[in-house]
N, C-alpha and C. Protein backbone atom coordinates (compact mmCIF):
# COMPACT_ATOMS: atom_id res chain seq x y z
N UNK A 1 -51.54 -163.66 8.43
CA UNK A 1 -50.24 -164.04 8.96
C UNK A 1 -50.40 -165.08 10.06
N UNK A 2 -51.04 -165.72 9.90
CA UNK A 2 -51.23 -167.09 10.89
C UNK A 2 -50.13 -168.03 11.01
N UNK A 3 -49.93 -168.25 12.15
CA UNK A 3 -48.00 -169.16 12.26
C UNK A 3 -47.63 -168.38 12.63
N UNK A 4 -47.20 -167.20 12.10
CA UNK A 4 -46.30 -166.17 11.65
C UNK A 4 -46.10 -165.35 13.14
N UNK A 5 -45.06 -165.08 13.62
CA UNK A 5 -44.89 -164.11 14.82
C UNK A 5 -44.04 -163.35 14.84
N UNK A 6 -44.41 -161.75 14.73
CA UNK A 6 -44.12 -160.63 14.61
C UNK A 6 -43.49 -159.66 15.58
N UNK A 7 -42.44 -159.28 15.56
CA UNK A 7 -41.52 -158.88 16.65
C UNK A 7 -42.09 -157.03 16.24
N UNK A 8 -42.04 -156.88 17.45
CA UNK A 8 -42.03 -155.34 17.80
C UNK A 8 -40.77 -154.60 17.63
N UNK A 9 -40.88 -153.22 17.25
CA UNK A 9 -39.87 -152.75 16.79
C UNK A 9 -39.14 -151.99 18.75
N UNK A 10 -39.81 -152.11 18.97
CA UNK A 10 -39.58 -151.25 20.50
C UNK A 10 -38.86 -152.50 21.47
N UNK A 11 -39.59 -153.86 21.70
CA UNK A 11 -38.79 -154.83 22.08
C UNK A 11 -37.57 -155.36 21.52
N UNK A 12 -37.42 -155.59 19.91
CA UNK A 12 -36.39 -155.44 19.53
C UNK A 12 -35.01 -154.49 20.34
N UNK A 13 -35.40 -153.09 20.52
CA UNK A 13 -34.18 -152.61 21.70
C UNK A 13 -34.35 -152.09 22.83
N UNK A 14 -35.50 -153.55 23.74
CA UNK A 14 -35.50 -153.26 25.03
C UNK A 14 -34.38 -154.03 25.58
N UNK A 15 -33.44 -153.13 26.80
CA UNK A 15 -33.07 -154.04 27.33
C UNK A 15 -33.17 -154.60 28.30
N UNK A 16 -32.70 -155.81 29.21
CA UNK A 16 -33.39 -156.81 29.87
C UNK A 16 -32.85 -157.47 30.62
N UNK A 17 -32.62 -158.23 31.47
CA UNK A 17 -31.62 -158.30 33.05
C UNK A 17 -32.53 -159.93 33.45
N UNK A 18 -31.60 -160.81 33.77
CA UNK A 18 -31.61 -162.19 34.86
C UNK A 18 -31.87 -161.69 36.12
N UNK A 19 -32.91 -162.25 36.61
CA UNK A 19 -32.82 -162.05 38.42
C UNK A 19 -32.65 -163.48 38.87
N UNK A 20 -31.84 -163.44 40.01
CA UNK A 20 -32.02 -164.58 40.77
C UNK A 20 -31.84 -164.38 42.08
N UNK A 21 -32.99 -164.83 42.96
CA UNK A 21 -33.56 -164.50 44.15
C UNK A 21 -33.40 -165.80 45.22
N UNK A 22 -32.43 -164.82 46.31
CA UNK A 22 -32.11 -166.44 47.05
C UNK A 22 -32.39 -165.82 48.59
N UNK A 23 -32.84 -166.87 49.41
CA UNK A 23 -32.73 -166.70 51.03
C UNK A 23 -31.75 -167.67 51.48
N UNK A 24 -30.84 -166.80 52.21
CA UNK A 24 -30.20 -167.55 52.93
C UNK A 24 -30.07 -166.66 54.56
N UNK A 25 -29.85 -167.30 55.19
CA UNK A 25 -29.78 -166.95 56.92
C UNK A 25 -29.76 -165.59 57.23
N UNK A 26 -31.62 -165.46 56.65
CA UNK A 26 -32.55 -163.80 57.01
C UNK A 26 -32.22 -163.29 56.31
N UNK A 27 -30.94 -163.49 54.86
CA UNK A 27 -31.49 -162.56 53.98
C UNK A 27 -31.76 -162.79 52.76
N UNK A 28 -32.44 -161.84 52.12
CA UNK A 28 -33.40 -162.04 50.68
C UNK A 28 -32.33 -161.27 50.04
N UNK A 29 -31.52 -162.53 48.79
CA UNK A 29 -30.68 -161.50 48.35
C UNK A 29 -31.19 -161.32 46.58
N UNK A 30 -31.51 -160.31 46.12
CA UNK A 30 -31.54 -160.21 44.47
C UNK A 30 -30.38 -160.03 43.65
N UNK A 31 -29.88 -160.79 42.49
CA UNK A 31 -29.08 -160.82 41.88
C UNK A 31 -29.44 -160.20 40.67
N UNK A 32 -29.04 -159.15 39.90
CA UNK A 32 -29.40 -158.91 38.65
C UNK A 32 -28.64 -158.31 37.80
N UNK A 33 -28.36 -158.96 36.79
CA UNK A 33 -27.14 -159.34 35.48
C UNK A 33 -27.91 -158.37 34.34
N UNK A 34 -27.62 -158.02 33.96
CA UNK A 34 -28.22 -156.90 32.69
C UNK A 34 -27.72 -158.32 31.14
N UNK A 35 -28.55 -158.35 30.32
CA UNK A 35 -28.15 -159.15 28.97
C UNK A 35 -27.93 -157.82 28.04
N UNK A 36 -27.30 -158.48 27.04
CA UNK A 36 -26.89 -158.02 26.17
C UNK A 36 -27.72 -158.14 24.87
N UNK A 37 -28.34 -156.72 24.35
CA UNK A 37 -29.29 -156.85 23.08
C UNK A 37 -28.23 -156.48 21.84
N UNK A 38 -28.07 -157.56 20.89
CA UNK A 38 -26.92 -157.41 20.42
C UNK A 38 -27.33 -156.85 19.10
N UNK A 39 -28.52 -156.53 18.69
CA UNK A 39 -29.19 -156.02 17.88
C UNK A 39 -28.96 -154.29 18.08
N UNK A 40 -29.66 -153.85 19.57
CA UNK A 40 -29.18 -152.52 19.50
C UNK A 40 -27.63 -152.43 19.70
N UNK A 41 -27.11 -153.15 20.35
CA UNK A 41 -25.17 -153.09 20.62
C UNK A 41 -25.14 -152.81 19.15
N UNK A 42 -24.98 -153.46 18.15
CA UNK A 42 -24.66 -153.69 16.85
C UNK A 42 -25.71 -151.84 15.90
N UNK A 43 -26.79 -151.79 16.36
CA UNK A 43 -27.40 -150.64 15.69
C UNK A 43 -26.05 -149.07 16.00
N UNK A 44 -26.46 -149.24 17.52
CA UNK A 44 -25.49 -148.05 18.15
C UNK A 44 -23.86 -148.46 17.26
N UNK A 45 -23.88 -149.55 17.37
CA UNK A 45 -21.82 -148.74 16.62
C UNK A 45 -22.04 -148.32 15.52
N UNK A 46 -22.70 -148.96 14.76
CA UNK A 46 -23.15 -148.47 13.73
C UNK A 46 -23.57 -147.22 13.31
N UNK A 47 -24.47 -146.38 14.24
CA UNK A 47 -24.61 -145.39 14.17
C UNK A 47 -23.65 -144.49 14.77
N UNK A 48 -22.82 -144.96 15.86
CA UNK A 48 -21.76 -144.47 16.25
C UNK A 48 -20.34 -144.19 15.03
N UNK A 49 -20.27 -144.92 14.83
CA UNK A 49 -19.13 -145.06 13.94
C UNK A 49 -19.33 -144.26 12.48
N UNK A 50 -20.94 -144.10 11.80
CA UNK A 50 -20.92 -142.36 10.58
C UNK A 50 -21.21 -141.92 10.85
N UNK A 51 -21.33 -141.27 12.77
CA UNK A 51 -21.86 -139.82 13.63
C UNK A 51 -20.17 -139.42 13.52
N UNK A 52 -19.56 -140.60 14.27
CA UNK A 52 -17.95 -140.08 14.41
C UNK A 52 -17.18 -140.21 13.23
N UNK A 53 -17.43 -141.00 11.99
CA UNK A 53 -16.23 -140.53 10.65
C UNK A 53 -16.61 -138.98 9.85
N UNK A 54 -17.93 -138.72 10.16
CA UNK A 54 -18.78 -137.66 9.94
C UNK A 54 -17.99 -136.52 10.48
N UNK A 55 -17.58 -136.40 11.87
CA UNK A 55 -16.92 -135.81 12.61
C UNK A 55 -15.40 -135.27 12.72
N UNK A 56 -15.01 -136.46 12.56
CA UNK A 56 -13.41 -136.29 12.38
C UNK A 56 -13.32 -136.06 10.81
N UNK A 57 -14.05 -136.16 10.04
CA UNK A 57 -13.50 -135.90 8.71
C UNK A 57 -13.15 -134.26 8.58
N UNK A 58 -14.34 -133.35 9.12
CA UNK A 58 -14.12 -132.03 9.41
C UNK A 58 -13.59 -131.24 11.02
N UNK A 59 -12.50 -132.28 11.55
CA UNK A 59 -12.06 -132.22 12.77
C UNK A 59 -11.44 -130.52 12.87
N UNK A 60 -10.50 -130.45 11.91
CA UNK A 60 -9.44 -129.28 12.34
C UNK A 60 -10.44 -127.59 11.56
N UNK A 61 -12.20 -128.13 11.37
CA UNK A 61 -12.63 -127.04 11.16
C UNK A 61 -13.31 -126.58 12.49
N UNK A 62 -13.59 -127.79 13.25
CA UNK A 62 -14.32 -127.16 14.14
C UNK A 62 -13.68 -126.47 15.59
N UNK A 63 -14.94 -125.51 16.06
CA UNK A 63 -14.30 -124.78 17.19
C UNK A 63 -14.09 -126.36 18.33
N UNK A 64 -13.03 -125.08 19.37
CA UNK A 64 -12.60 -126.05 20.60
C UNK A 64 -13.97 -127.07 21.45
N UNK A 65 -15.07 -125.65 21.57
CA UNK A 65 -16.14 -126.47 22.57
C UNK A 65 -16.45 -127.60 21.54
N UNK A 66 -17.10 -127.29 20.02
CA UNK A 66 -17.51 -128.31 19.45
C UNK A 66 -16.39 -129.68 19.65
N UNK A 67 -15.53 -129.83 19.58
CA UNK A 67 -14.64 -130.83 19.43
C UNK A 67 -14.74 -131.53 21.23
N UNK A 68 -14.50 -130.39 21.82
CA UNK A 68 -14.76 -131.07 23.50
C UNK A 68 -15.97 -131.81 23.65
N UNK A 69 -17.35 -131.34 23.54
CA UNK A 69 -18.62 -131.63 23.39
C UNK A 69 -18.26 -133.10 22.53
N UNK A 70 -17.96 -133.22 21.45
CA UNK A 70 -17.93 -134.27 20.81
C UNK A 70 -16.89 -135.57 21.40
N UNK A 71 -15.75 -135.66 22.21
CA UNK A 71 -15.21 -136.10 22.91
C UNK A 71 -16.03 -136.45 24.25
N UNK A 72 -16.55 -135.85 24.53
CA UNK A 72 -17.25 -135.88 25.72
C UNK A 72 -18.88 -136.33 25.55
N UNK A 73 -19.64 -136.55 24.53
CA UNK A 73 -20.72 -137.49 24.02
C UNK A 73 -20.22 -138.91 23.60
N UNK A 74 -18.79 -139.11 23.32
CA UNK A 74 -17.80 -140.35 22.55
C UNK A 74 -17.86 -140.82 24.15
N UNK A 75 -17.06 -140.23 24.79
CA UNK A 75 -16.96 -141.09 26.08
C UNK A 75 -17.71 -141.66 26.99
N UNK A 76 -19.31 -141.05 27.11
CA UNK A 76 -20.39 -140.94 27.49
C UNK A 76 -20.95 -142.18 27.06
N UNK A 77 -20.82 -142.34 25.97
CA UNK A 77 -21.90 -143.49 24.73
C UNK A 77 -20.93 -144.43 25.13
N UNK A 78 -19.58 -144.69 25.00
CA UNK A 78 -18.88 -145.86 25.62
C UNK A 78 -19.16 -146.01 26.72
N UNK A 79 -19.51 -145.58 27.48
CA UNK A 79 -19.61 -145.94 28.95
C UNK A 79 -20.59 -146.65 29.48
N UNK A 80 -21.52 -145.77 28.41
CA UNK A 80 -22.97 -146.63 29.00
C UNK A 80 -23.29 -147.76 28.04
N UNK A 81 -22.87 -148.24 26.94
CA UNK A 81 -22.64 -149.23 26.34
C UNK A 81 -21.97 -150.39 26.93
N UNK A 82 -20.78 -150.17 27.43
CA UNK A 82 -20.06 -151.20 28.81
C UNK A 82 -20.86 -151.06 29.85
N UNK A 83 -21.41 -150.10 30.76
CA UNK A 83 -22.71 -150.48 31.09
C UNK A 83 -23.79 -151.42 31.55
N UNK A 84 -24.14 -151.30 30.02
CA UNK A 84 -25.20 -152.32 30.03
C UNK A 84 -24.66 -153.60 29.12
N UNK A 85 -23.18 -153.33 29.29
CA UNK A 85 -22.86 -155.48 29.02
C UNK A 85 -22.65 -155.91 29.84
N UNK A 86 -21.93 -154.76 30.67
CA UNK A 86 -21.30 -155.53 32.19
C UNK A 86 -21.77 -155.21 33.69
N UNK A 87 -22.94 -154.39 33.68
CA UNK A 87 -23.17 -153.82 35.03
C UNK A 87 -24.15 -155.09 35.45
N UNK A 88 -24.33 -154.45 36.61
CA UNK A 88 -24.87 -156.39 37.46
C UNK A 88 -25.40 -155.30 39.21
N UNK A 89 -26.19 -155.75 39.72
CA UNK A 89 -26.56 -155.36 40.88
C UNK A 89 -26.99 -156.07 41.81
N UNK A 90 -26.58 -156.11 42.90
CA UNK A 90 -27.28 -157.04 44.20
C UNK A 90 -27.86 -156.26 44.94
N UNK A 91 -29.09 -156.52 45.39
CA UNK A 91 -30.52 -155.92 46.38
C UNK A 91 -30.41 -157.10 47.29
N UNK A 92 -30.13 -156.26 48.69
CA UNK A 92 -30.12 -157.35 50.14
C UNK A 92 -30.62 -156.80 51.02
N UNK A 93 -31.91 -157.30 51.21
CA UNK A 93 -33.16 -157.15 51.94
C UNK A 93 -32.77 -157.85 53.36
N UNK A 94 -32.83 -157.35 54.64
CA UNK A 94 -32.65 -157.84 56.30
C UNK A 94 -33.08 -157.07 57.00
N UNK A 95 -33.36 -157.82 58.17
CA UNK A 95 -33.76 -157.37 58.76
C UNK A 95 -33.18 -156.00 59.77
N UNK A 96 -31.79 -155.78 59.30
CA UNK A 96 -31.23 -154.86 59.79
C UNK A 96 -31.54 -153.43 58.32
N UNK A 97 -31.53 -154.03 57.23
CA UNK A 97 -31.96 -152.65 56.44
C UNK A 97 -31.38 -153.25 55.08
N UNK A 98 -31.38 -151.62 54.28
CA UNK A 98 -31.58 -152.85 52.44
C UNK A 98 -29.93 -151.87 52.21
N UNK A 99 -29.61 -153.23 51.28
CA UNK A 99 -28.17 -152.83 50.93
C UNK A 99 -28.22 -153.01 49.71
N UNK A 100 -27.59 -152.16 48.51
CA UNK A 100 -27.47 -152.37 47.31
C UNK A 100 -26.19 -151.79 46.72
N UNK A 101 -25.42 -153.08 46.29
CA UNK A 101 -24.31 -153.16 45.56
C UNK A 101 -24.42 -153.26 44.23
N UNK A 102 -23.71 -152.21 43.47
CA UNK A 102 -23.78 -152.21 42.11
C UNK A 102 -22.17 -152.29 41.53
N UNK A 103 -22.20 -153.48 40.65
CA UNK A 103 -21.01 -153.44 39.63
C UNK A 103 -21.02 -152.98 38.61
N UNK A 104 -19.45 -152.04 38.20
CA UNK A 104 -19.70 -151.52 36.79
C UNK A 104 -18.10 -151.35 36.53
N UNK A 105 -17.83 -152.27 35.33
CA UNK A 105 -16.38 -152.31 35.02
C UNK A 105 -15.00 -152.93 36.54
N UNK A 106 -15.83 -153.70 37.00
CA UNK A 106 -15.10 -154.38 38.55
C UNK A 106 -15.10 -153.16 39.14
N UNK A 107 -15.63 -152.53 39.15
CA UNK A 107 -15.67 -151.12 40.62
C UNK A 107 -17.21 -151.62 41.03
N UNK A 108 -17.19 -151.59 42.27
CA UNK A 108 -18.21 -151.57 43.51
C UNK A 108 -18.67 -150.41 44.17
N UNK A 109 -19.81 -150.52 43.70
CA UNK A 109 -20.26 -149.24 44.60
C UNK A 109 -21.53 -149.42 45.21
N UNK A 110 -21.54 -149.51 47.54
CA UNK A 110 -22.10 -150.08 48.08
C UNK A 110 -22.67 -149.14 48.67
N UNK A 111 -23.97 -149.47 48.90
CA UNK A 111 -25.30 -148.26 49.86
C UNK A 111 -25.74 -149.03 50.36
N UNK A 112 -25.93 -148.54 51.32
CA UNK A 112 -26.32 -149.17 53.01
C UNK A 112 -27.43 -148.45 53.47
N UNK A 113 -28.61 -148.87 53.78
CA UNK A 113 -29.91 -148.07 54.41
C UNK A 113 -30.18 -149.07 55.42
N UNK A 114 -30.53 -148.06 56.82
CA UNK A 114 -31.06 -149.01 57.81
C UNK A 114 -32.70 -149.04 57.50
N UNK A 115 -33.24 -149.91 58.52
CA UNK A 115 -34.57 -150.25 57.70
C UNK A 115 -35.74 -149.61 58.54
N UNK A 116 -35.39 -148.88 59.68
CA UNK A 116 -36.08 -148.37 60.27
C UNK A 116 -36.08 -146.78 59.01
N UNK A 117 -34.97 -146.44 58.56
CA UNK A 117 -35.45 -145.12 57.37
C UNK A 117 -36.53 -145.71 56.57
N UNK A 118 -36.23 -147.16 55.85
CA UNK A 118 -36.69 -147.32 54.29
C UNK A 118 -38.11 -147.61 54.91
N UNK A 119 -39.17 -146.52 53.46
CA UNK A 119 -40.43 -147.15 53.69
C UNK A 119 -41.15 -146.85 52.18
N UNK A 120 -42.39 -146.95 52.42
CA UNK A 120 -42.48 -147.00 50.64
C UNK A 120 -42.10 -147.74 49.54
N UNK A 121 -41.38 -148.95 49.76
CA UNK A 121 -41.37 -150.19 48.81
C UNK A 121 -42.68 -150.45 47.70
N UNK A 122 -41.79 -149.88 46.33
CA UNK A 122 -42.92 -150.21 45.81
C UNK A 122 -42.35 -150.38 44.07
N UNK A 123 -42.67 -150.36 43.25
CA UNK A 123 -42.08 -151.24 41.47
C UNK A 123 -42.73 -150.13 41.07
N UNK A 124 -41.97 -149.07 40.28
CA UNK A 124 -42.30 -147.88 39.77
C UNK A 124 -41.93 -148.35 37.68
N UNK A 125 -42.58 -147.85 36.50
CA UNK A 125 -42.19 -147.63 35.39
C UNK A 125 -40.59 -147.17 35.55
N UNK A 126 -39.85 -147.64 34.59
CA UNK A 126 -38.83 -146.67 34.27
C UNK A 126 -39.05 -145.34 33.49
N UNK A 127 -38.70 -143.88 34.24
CA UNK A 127 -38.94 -142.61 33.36
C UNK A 127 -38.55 -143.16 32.04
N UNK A 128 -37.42 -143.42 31.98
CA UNK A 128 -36.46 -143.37 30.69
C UNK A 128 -37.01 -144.53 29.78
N UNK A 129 -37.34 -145.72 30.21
CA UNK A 129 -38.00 -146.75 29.14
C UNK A 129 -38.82 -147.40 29.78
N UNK A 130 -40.21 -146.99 29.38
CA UNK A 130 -41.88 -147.70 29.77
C UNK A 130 -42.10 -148.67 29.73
N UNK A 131 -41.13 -149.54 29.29
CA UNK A 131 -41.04 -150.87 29.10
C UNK A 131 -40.17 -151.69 30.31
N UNK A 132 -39.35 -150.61 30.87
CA UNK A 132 -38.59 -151.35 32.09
C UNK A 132 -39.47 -150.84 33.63
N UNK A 133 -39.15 -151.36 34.35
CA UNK A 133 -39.31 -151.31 35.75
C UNK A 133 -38.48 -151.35 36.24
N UNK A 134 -38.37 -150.31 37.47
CA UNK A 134 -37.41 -150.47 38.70
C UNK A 134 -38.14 -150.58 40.09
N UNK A 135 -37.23 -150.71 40.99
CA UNK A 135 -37.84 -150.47 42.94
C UNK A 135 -37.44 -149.37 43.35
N UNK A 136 -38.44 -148.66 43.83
CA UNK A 136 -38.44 -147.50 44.55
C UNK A 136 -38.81 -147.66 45.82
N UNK A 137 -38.09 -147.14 46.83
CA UNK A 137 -37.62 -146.86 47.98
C UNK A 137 -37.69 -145.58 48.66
N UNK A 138 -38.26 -144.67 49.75
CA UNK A 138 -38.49 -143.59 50.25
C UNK A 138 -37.52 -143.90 51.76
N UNK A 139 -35.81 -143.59 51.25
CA UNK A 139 -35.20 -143.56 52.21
C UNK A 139 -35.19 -142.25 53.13
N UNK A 140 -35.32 -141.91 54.30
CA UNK A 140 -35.87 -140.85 54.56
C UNK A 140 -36.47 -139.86 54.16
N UNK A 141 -36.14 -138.55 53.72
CA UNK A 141 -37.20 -137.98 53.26
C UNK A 141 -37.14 -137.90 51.28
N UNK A 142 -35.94 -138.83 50.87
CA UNK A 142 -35.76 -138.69 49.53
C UNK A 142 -35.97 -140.31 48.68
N UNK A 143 -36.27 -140.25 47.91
CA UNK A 143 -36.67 -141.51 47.26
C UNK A 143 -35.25 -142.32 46.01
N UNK A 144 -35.15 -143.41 46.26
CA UNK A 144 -33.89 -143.94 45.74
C UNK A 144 -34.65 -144.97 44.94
N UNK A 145 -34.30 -145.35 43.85
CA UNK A 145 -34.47 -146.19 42.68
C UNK A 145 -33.38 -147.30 42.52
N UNK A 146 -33.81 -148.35 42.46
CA UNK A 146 -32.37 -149.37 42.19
C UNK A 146 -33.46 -150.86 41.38
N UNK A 147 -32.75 -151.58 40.92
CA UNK A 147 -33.21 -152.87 40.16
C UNK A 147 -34.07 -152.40 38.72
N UNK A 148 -33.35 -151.22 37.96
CA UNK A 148 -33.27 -151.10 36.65
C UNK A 148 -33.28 -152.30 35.69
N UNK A 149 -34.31 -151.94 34.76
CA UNK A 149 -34.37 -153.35 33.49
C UNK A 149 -34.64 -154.38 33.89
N UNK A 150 -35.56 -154.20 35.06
CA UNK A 150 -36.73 -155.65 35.95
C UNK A 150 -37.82 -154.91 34.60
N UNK A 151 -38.35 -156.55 34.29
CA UNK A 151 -39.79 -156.54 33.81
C UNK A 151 -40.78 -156.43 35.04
N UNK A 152 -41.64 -156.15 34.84
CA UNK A 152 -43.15 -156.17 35.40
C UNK A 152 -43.11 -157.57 36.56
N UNK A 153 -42.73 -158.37 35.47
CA UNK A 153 -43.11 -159.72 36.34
C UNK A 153 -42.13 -160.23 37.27
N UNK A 154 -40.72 -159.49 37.02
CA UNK A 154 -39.68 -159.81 37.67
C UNK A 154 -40.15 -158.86 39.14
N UNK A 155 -40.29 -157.75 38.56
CA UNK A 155 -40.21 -156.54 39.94
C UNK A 155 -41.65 -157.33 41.37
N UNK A 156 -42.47 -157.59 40.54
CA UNK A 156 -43.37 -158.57 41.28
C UNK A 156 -42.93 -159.53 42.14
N UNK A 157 -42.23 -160.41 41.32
CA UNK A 157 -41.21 -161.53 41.94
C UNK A 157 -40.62 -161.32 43.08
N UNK A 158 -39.78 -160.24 43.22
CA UNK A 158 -39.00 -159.59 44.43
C UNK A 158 -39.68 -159.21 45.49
N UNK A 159 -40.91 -158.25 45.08
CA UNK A 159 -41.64 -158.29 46.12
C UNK A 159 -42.54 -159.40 46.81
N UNK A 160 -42.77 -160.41 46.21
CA UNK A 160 -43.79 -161.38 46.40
C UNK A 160 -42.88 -162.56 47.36
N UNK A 161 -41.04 -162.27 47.21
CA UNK A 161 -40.45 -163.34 47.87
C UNK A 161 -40.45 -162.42 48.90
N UNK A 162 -40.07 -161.33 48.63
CA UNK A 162 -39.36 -160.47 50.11
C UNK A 162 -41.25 -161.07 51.13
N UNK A 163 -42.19 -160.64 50.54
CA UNK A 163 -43.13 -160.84 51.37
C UNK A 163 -43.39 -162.16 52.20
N UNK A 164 -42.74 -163.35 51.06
CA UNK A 164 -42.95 -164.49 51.97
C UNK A 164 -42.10 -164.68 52.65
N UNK A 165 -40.95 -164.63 52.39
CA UNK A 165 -39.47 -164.85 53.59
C UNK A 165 -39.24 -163.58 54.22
N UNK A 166 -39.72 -162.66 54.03
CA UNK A 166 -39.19 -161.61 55.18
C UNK A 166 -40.68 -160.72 54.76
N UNK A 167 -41.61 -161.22 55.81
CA UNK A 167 -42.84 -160.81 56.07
C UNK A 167 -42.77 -158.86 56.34
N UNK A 168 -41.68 -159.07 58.19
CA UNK A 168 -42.30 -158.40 59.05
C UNK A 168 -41.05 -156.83 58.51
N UNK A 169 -40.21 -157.75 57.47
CA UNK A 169 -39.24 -156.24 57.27
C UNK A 169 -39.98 -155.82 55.67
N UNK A 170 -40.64 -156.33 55.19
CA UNK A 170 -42.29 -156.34 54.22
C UNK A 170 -42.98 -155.22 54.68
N UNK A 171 -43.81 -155.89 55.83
CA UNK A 171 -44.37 -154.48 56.34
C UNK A 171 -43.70 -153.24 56.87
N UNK A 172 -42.63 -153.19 57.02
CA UNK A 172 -41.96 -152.23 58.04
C UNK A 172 -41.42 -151.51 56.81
N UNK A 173 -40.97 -151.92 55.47
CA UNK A 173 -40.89 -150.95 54.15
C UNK A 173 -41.75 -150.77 53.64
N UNK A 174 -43.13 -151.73 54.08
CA UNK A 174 -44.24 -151.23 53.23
C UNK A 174 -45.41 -149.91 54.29
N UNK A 175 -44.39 -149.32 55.38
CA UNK A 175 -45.30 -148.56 55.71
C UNK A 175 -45.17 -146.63 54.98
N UNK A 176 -46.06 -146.61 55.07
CA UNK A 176 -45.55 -145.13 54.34
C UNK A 176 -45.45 -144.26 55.35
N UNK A 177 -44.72 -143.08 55.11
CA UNK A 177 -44.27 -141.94 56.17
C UNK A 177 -45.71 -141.40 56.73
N UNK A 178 -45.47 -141.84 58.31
CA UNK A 178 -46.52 -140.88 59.37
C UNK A 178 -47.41 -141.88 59.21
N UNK A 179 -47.87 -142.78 58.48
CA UNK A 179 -48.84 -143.95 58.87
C UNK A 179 -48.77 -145.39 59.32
N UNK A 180 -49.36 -145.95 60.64
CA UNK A 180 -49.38 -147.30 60.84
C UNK A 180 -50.26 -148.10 59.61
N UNK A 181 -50.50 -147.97 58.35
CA UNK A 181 -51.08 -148.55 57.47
C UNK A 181 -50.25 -149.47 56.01
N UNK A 182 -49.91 -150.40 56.45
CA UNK A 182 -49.58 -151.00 55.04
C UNK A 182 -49.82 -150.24 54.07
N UNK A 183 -48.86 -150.27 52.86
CA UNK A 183 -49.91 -150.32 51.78
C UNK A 183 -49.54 -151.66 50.73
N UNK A 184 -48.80 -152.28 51.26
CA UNK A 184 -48.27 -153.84 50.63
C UNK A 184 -49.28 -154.69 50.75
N UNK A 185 -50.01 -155.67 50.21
CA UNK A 185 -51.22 -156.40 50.19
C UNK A 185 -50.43 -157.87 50.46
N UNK A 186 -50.75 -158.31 51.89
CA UNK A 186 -49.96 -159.37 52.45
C UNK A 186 -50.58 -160.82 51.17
N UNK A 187 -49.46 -161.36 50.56
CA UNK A 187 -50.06 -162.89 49.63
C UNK A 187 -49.98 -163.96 50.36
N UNK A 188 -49.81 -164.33 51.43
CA UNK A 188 -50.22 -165.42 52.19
C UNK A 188 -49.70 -166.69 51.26
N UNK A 189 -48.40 -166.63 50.61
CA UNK A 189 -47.78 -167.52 50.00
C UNK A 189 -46.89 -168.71 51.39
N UNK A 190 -46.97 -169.37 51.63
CA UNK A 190 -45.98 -170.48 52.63
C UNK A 190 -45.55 -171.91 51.83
């Protein structure tokens, strides 16, 4: 098969997010847009649509929970389908602390950490897909996850700018609880 280039069946329905990373006056802001895999969009209705004619064809046999349960997996699967066409997140790194705004269906929903809590900055696997990456964060004594469906090289990216434009709030998330020790490996990028 020489020429020839062979798509993976697993990338086929990974999905996958734009970053765009800007400094402006002290802060490092991340932008990240989720894309649309229109391959799995298109698999899921599909499979959505003879899970549910499947369903309603024997509607008035089934009990109440079954029918609730089934209403309530319908609404679930729409949701997170809009989701991931339309959710979008901003990561804003300052020197006063990290803020992350997430959109989903024009609702906003904003978290605020001062930066003397956040420590432990670091690009963890996604549990849910080994193929994505997120940022993990050890806001006081509990750990928060945000920048879902970063590749490898993206989640790098973020850290590698935060390190060059905002060095000293770098080290101050890259210290871990109870130690004066980095564990962020300074890149001496200028």
């Amino acid at each position: 098969m020489e020429g020839k280039e062979t798509v993976e069946l697993e990338k086929a329905f990974r999905l996958s997010a734009e970053t765009d990373i800007a400094y402006m006056s002290g802060i490092l802001r991340v932008t990240i847009e989720h894309n649309v895999n229109f391959f799995r969009l298109s698999l899921d209705g599909v499979l959505f649509s003879f899970f549910a004619l499947g369903e309603t064809h024997s509607w008035g046999k089934k009990a109440l929970f079954s029918r609730a349960l089934m209403v309530f997996v319908s609404i679930a699967a729409v949701a997170d389908l809009v989701y991931q066409m339309t959710g979008s997140e901003t990561i804003e790194f300052s020197p006063d602390g990290l803020r992350i705004r997430t959109k989903y269906l024009g609702f906003e929903r904003d978290r605020q950490h001062p930066l003397v809590k956040c420590n432990e900055l670091s690009w963890q696997r996604d549990d849910d897909q080994k193929s994505h990456c997120a940022l993990e964060c050890k806001v006081g004594w509990r750990k928060i996850r945000f920048g879902r469906y970063l590749s490898e090289t993206q989640a790098w990216e973020v850290l590698s700018e935060l390190q060059r434009y905002l060095p000293d709030v770098a080290q101050k998330m890259g210290m871990s609880s109870g130690s004066n020790e980095s564990h962020i490996t300074r890149l001496g990028l200028n």
